[in-house]
Protein backbone atom coordinates (compact mmCIF):
# COMPACT_ATOMS: atom_id res chain seq x y z
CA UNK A 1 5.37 -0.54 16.17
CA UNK A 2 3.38 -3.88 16.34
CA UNK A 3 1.35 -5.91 14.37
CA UNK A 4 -1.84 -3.71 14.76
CA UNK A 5 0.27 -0.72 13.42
CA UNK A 6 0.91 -2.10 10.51
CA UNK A 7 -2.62 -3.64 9.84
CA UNK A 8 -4.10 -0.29 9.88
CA UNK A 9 -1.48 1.15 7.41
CA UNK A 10 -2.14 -2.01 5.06
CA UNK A 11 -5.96 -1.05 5.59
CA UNK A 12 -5.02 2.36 4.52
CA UNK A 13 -3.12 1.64 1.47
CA UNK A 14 -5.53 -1.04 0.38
CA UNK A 15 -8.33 2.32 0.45
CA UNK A 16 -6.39 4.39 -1.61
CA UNK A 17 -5.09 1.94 -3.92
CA UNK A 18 -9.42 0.92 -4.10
CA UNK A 19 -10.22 5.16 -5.06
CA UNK A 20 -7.11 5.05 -7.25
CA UNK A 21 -8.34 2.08 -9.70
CA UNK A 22 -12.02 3.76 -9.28
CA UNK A 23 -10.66 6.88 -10.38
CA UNK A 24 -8.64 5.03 -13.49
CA UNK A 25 -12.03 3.39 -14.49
CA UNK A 26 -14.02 6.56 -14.34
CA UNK A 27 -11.41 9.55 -15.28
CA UNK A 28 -9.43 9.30 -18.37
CA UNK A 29 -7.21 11.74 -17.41
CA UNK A 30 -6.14 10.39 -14.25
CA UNK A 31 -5.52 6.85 -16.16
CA UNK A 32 -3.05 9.04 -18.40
CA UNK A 33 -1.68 11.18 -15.73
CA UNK A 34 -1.57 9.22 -12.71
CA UNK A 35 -0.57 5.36 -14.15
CA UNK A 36 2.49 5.24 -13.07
CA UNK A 37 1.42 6.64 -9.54
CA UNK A 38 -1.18 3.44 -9.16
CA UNK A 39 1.37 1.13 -10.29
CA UNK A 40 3.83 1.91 -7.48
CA UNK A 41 1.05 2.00 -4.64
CA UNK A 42 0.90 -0.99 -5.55
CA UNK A 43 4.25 -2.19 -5.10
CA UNK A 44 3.53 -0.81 -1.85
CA UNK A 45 1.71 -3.20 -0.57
CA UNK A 46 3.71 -5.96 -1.33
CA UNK A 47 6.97 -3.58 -0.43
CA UNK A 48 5.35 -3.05 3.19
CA UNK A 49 4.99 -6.78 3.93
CA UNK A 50 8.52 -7.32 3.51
CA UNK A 51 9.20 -4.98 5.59
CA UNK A 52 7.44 -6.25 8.34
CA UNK A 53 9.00 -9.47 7.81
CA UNK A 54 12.58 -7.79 8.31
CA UNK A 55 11.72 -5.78 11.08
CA UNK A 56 9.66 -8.70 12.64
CA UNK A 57 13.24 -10.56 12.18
CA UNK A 58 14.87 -7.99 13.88
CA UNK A 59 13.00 -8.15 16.79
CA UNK A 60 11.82 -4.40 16.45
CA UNK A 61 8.22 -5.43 15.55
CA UNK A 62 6.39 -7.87 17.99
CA UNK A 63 3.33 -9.49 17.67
């Protein structure tokens, strides 16, 4: 993996976390069903960029 790798998977979460909150504004029932579900892609996010850190650390990930 590299830098670019995880840029695009960042891009990717930052799409579906951008349809989930559109889908919580709009749907009622996916606010009720699916809250919890949002609320963890968006610990993603912040999950993924220490990960990168680590793994940067470890000299698997180069720039």
């Amino acid at each position: 993996m590299n830098t670019t790798d995880f840029n695009k998977l960042n891009g990717l979460l930052s799409k579906l976390e951008s349809a989930a909150n559109k889908a919580s504004r709009e749907d009622g029932s996916f606010r009720k069903y699916h809250n919890e579900s949002v609320a963890t892609l968006r610990a993603m996010r912040a999950n993924l960029k220490h990960l990168e850190h680590g793994l940067r650390t470890a000299n698997i990930v180069h720039a």
